[in-house]
N, C-alpha and C. Protein backbone atom coordinates (compact mmCIF):
# COMPACT_ATOMS: atom_id res chain seq x y z
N UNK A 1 -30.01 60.90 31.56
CA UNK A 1 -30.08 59.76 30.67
C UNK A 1 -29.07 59.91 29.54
N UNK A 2 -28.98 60.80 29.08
CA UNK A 2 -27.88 61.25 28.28
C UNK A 2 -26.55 60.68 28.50
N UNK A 3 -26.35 61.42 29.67
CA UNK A 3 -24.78 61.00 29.92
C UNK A 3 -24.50 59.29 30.05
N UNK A 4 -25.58 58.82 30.63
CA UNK A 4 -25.66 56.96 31.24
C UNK A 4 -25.61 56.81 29.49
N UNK A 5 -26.60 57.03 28.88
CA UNK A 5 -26.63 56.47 27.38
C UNK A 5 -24.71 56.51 26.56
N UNK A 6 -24.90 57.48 26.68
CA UNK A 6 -23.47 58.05 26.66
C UNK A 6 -22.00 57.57 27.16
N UNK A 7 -21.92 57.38 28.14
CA UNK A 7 -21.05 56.88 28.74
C UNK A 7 -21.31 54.95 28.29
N UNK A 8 -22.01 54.79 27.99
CA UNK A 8 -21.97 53.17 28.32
C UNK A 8 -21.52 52.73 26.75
N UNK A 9 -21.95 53.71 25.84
CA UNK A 9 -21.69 53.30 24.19
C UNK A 9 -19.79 53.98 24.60
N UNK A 10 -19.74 54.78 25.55
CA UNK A 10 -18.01 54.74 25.25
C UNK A 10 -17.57 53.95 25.72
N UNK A 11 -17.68 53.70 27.01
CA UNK A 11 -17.15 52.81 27.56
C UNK A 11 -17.12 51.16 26.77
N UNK A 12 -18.03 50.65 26.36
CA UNK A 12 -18.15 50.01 25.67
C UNK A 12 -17.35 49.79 24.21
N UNK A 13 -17.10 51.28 23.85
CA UNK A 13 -16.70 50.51 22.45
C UNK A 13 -14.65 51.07 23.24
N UNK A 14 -14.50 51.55 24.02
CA UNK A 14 -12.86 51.99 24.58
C UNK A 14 -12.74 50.37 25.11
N UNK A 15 -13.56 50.16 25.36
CA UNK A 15 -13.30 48.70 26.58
C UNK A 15 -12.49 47.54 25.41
N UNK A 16 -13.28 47.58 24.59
CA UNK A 16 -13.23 46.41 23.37
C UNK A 16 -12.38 47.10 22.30
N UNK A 17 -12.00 48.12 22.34
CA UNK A 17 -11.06 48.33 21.41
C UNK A 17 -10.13 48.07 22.15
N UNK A 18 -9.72 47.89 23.84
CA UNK A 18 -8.71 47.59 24.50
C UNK A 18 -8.31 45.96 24.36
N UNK A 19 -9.04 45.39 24.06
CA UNK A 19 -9.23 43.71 23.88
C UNK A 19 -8.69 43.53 22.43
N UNK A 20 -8.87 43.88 21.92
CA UNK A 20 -8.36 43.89 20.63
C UNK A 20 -6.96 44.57 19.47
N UNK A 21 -18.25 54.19 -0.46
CA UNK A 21 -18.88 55.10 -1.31
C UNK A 21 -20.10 55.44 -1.80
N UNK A 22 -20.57 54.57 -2.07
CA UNK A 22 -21.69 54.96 -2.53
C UNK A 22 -22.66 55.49 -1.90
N UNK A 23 -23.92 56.09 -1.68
CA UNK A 23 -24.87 56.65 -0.35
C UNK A 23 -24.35 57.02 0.58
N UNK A 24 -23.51 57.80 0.38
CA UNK A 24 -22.71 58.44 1.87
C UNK A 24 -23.64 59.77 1.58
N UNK A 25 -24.31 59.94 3.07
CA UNK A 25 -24.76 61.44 3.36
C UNK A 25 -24.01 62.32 4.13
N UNK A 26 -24.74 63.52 3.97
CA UNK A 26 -24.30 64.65 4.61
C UNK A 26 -25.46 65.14 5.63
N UNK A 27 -25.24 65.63 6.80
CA UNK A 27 -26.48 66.29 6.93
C UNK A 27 -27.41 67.01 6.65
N UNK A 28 -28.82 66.58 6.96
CA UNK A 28 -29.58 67.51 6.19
C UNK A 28 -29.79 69.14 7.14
N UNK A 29 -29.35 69.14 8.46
CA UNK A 29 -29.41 70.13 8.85
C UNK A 29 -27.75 71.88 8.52
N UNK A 30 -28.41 72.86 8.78
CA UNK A 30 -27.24 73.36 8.78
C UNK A 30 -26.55 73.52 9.49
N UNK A 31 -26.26 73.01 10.71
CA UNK A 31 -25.80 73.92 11.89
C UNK A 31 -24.60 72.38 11.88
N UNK A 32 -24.67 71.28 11.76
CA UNK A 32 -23.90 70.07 11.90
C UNK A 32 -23.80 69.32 10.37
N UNK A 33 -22.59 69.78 9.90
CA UNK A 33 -22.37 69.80 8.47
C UNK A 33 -21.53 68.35 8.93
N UNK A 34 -21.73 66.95 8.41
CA UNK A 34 -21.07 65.90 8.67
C UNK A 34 -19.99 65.85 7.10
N UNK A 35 -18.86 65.19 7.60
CA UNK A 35 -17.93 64.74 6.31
C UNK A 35 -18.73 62.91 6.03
N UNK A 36 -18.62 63.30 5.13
CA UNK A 36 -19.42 61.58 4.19
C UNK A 36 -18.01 60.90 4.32
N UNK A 37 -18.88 60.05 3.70
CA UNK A 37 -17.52 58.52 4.21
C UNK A 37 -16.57 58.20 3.19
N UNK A 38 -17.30 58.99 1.75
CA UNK A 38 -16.73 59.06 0.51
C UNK A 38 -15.51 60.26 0.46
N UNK A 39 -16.06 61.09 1.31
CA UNK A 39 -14.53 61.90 1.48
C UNK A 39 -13.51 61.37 2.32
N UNK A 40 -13.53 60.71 3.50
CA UNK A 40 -13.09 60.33 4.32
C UNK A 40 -11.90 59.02 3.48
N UNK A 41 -12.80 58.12 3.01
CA UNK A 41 -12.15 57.21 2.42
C UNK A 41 -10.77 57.41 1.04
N UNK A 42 -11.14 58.67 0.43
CA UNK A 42 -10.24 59.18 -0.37
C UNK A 42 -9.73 60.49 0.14
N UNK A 43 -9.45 60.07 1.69
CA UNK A 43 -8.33 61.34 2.38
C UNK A 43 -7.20 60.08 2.02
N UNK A 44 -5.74 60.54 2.02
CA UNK A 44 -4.41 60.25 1.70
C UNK A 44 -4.40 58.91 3.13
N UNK A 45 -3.82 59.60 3.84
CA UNK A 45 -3.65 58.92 5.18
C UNK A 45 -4.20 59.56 6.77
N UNK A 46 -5.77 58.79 6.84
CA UNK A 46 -6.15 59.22 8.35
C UNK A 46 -5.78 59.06 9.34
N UNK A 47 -5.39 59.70 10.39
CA UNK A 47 -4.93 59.81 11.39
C UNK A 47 -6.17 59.13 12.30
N UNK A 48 -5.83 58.40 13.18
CA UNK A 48 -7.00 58.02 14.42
C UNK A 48 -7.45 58.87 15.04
N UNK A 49 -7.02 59.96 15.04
CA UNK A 49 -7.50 61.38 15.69
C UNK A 49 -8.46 61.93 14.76
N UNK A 50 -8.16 61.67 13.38
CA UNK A 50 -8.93 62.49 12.60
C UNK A 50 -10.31 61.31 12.49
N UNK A 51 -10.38 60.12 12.26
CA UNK A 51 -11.49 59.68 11.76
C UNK A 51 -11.98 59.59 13.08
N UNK A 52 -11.89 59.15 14.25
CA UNK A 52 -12.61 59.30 15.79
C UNK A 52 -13.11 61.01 15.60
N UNK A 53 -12.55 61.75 15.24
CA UNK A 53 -13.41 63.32 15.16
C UNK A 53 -14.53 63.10 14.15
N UNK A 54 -14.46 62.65 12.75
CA UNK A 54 -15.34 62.23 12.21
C UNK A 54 -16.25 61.18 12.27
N UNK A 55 -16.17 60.12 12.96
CA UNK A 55 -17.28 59.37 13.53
C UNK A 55 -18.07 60.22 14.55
N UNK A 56 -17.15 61.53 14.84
CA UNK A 56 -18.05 62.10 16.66
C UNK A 56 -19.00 62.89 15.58
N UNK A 57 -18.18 63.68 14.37
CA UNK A 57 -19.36 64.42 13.76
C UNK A 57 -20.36 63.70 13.46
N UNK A 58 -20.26 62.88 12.56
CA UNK A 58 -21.29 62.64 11.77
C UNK A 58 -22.46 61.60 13.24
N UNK A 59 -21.87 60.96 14.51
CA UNK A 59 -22.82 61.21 15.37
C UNK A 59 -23.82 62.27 15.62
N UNK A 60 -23.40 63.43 15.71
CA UNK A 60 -23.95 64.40 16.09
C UNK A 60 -24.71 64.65 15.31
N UNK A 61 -24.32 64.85 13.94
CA UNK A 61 -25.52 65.17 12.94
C UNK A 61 -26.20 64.09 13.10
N UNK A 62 -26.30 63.07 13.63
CA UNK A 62 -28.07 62.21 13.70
C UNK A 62 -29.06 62.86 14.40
N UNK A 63 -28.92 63.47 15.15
CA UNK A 63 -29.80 64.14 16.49
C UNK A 63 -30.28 65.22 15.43
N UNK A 64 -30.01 66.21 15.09
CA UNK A 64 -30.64 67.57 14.44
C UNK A 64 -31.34 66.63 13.07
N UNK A 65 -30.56 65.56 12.44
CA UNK A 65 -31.92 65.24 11.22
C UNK A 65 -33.27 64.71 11.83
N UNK A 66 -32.78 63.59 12.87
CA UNK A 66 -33.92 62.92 13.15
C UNK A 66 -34.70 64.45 14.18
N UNK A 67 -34.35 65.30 14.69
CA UNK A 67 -35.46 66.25 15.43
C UNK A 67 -36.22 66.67 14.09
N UNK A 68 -35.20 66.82 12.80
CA UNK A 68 -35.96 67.67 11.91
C UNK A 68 -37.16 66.93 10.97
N UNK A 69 -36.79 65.53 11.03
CA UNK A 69 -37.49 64.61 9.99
C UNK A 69 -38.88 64.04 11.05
N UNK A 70 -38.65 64.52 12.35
CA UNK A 70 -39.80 64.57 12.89
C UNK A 70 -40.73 65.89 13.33
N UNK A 71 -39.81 66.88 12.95
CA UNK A 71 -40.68 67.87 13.80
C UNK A 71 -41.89 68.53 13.70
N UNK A 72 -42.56 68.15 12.24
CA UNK A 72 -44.36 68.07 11.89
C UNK A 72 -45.27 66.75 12.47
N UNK A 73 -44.08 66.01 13.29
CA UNK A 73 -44.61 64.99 13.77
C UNK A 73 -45.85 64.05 13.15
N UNK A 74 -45.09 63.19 11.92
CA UNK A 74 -45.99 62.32 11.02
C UNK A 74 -46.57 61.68 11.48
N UNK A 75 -47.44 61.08 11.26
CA UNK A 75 -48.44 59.85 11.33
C UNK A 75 -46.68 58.74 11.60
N UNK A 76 -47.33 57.93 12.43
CA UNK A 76 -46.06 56.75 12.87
C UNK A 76 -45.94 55.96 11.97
N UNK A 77 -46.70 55.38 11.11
CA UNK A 77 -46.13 54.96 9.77
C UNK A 77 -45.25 55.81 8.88
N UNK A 78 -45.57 56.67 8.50
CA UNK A 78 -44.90 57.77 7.95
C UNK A 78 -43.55 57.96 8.90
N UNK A 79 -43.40 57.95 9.62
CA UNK A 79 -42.46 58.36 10.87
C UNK A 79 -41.77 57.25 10.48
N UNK A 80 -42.06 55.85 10.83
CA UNK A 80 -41.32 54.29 10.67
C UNK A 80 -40.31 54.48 9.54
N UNK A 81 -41.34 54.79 8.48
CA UNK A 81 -40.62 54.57 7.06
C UNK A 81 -39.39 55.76 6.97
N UNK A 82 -39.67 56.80 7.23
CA UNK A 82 -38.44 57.76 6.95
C UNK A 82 -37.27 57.58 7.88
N UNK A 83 -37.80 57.67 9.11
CA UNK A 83 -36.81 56.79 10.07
C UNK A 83 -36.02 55.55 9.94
N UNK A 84 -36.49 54.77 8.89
CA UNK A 84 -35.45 53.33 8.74
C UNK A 84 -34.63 53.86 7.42
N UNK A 85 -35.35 54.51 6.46
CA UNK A 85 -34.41 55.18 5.64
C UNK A 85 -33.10 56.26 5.74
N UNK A 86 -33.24 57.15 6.71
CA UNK A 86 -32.76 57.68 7.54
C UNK A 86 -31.69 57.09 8.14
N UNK A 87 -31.95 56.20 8.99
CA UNK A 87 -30.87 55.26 10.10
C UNK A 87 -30.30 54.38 8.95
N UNK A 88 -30.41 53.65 7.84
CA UNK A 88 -30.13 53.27 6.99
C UNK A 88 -29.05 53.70 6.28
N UNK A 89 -29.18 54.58 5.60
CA UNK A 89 -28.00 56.12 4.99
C UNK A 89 -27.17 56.33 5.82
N UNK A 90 -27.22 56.59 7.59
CA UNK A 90 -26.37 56.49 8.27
C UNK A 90 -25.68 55.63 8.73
N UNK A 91 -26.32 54.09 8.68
CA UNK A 91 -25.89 52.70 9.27
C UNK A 91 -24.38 52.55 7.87
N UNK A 92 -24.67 53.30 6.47
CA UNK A 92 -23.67 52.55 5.57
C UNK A 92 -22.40 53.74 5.93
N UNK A 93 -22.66 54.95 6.28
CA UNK A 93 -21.50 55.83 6.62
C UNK A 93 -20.89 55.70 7.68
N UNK A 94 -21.87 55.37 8.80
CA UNK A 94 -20.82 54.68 9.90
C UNK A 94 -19.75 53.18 9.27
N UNK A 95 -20.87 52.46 8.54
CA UNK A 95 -19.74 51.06 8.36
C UNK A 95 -18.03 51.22 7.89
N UNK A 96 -18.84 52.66 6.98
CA UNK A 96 -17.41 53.01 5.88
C UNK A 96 -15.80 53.39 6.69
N UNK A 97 -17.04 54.13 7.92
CA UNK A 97 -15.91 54.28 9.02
C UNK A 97 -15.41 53.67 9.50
N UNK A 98 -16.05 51.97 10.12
CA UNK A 98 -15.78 51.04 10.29
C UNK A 98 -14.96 50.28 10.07
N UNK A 99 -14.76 50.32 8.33
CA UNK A 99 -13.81 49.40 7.88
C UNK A 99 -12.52 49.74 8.15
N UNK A 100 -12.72 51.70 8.29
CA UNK A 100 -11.40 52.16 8.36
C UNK A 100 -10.61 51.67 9.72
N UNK A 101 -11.51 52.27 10.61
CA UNK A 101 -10.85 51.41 11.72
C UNK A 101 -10.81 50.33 12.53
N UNK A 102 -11.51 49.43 11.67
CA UNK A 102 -10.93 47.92 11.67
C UNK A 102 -9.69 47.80 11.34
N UNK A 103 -8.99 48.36 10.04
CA UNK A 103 -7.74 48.25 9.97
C UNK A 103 -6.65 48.93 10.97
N UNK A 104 -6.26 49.17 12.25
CA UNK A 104 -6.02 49.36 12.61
C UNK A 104 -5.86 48.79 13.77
N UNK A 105 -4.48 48.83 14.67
CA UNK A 105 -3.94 48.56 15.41
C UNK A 105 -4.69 48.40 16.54
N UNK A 106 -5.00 48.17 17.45
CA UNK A 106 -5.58 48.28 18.84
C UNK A 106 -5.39 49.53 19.43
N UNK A 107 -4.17 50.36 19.64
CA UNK A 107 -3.64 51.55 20.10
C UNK A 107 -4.61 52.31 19.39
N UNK A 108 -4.22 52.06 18.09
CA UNK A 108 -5.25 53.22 17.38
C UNK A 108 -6.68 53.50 17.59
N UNK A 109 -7.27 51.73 17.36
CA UNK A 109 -8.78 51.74 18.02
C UNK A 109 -8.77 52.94 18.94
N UNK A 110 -8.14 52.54 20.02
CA UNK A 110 -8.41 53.37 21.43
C UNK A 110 -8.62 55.04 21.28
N UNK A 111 -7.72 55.06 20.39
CA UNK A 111 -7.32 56.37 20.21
C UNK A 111 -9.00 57.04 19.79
N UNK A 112 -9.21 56.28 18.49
CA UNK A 112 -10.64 56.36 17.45
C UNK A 112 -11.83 56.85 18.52
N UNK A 113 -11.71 55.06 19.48
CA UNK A 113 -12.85 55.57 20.24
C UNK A 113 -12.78 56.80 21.12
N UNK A 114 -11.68 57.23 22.02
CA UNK A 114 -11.76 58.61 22.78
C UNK A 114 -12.06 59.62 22.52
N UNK A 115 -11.44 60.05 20.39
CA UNK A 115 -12.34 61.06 20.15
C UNK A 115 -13.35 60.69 19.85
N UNK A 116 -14.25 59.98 19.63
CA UNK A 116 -15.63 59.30 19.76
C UNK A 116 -16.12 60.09 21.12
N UNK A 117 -15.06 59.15 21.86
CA UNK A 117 -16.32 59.40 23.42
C UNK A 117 -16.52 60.97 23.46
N UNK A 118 -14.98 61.84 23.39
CA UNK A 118 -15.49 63.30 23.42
C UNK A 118 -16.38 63.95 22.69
N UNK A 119 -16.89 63.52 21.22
CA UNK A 119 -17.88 64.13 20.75
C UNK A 119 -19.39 63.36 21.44
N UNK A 120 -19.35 62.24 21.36
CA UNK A 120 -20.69 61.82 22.30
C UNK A 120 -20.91 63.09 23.61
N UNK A 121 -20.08 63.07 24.18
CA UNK A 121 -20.17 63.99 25.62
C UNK A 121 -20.81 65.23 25.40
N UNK A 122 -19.71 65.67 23.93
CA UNK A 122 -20.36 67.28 23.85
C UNK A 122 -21.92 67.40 23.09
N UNK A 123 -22.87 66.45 22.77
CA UNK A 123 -24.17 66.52 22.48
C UNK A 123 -24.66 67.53 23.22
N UNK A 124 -25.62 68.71 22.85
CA UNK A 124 -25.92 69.66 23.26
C UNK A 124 -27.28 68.90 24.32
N UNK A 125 -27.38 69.75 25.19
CA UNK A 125 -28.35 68.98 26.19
C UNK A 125 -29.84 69.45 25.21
N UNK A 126 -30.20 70.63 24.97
CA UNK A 126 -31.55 70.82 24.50
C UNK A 126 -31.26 70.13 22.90
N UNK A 127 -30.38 69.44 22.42
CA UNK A 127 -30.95 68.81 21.60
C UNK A 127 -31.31 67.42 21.75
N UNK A 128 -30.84 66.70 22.97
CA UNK A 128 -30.72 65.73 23.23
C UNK A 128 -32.48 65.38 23.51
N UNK A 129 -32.37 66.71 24.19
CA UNK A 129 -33.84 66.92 25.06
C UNK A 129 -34.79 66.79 24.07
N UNK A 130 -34.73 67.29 22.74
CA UNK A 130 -35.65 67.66 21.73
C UNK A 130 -35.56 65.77 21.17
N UNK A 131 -34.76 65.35 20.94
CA UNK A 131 -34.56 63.73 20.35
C UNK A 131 -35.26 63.15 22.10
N UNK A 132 -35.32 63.24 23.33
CA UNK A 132 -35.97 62.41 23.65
C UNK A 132 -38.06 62.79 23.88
N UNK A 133 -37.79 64.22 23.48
CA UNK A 133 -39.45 64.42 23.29
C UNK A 133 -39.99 63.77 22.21
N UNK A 134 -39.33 63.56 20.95
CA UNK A 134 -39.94 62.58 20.14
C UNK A 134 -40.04 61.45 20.11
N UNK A 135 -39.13 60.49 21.25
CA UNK A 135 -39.11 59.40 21.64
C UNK A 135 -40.47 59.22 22.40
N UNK A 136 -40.44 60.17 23.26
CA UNK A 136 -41.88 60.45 23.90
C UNK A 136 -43.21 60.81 23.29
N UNK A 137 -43.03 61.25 22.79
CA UNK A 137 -44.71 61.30 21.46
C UNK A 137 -44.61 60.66 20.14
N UNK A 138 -43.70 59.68 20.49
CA UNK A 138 -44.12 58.17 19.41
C UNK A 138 -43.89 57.40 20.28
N UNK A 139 -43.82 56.94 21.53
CA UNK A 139 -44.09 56.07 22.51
C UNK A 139 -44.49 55.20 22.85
N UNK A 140 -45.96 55.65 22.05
CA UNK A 140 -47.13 54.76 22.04
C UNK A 140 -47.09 53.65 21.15
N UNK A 141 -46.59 54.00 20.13
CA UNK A 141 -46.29 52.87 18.91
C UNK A 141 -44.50 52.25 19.16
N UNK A 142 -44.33 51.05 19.65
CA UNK A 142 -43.66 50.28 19.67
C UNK A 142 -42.49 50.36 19.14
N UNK A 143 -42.89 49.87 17.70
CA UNK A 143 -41.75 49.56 16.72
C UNK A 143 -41.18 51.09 16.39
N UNK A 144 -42.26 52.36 16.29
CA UNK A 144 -41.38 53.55 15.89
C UNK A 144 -40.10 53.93 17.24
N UNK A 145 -40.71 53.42 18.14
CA UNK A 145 -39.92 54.09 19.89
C UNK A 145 -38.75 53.50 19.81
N UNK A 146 -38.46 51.74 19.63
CA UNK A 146 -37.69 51.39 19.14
C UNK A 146 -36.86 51.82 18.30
N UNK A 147 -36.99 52.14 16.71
CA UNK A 147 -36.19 52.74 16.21
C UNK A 147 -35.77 53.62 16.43
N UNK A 148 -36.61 55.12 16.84
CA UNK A 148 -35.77 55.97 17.40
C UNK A 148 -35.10 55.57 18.64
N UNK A 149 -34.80 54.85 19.42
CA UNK A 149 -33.87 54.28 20.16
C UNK A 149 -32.74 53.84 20.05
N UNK A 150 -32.75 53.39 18.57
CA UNK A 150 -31.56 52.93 17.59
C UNK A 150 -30.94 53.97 17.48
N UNK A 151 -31.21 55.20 16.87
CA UNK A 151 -30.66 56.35 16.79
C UNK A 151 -29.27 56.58 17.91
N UNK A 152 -29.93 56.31 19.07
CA UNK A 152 -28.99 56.64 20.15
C UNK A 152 -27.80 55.24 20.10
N UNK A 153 -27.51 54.92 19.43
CA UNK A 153 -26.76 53.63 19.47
C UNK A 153 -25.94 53.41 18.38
N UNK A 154 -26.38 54.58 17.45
CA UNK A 154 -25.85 54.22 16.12
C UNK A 154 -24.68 54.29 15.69
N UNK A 155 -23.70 54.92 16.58
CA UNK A 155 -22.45 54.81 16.39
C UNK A 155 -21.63 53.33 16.60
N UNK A 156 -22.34 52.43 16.69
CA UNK A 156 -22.15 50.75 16.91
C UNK A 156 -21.31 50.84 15.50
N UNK A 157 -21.88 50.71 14.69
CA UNK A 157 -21.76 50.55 13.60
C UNK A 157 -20.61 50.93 12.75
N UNK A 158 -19.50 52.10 13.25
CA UNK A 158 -18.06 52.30 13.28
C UNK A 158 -17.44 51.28 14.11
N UNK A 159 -17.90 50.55 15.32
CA UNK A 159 -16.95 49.61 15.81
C UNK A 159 -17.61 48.32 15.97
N UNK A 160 -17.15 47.56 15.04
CA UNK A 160 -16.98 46.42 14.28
C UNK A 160 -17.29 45.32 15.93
N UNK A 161 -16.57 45.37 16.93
CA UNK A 161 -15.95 44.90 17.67
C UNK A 161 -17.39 44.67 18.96
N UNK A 162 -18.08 46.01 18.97
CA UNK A 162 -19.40 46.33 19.29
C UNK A 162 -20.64 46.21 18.76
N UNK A 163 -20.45 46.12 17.58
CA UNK A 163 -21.83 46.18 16.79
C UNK A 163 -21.86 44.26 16.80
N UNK A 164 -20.98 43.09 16.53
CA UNK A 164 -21.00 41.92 16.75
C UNK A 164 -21.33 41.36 18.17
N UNK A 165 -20.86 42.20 19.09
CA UNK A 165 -21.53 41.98 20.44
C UNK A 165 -22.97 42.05 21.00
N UNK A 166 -22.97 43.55 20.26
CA UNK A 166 -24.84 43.99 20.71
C UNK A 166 -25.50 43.52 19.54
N UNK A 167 -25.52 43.14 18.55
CA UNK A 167 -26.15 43.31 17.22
C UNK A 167 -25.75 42.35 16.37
N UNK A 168 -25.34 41.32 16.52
CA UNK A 168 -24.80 40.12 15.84
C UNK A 168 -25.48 39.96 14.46
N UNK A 169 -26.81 39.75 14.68
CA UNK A 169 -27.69 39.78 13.21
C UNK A 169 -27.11 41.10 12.44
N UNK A 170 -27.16 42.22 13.08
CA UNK A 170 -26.62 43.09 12.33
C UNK A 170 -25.30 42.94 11.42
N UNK A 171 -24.90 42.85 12.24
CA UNK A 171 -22.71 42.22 11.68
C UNK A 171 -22.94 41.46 10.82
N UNK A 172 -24.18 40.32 10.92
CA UNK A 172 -23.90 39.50 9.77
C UNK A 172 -24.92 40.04 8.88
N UNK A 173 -25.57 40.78 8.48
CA UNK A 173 -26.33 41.28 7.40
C UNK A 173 -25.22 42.51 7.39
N UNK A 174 -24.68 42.99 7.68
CA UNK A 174 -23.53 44.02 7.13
C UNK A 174 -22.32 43.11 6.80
N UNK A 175 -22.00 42.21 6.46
CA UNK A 175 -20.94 41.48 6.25
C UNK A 175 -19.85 41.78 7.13
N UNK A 176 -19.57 42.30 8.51
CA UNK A 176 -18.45 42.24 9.74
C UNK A 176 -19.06 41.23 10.75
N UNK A 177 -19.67 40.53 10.78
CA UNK A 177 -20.03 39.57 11.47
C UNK A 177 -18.66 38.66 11.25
């Protein structure tokens, strides 16, 4: 499931790139130290190589917070609420990324998304495994399964181009609609 999940958010956002500060976090884990969007944005001049590596990080660090912000496994209210706060903090650091490579060429897109797709790929399997056991013992409750579902998708939100396709309401409550 991984790889299908995986492959379809690359393919997807390579496909359509072919057609075409404030609350920035860090991770809360140690092992996947993400660059914030506030550093990113006051680098000199990014390379498409470099911010596609940094959209792959700060992907990756979603998986180790959300295993960690579940792993006393809250009450699903409790779970809901930290989880939209959570995906939230990350929804504005992906955008930041977003804007960056919106400005950019089509070539470049492409470029953005490939190192994208290679960090999607390299997701460690037992952590993947650990993010879909909690999908699985909040299951039962709907709206939490859902959001953590979002999780796996959340890199939409760097491409402008994708997030208006799958998520239109979204684009337009983020102002890229």
């Amino acid at each position: 499931m991984k790889s299908t999940a995986a492959a379809a958010l690359a393919l997807a956002m390579v496909g359509l790139s072919a057609c075409s500060g404030d609350g920035a976090i860090t991770s809360t884990t140690q092992s996947s130290p993400a660059t914030t969007a506030e550093e990113t944005t006051s680098a000199a001049a990014i390379t498409p190589s470099e911010l596609g590596d940094q959209i792959g990080t700060l992907y990756l660090a979603v998986y180790p917070d959300v295993i960690t912000l579940l792993a006393d496994r809250p009450d699903a209210a409790t779970a809901a609420t930290e989880l939209a706060t959570l995906k939230e903090r990350y929804v504005q650091q992906f955008l930041a990324f977003g804007h960056q490579r919106e400005a950019m060429s089509g070539a470049d897109r492409a470029t953005v998304d490939a190192r994208v797709l290679l960090a999607v790929n390299s997701l460690p399997d037992d952590t993947y495994d650990a993010y879909r056991q909690a999908w699985t013992d909040y299951s039962s409750d709907t709206a939490v399964a859902e959001l953590l579902a979002s999780f796996n998708i959340i890199g939409q939100y760097a491409n402008f181009d994708l997030l208006r396709e799958q998520a239109p309401e979204e684009a337009a409550r983020l102002g890229v609609g």
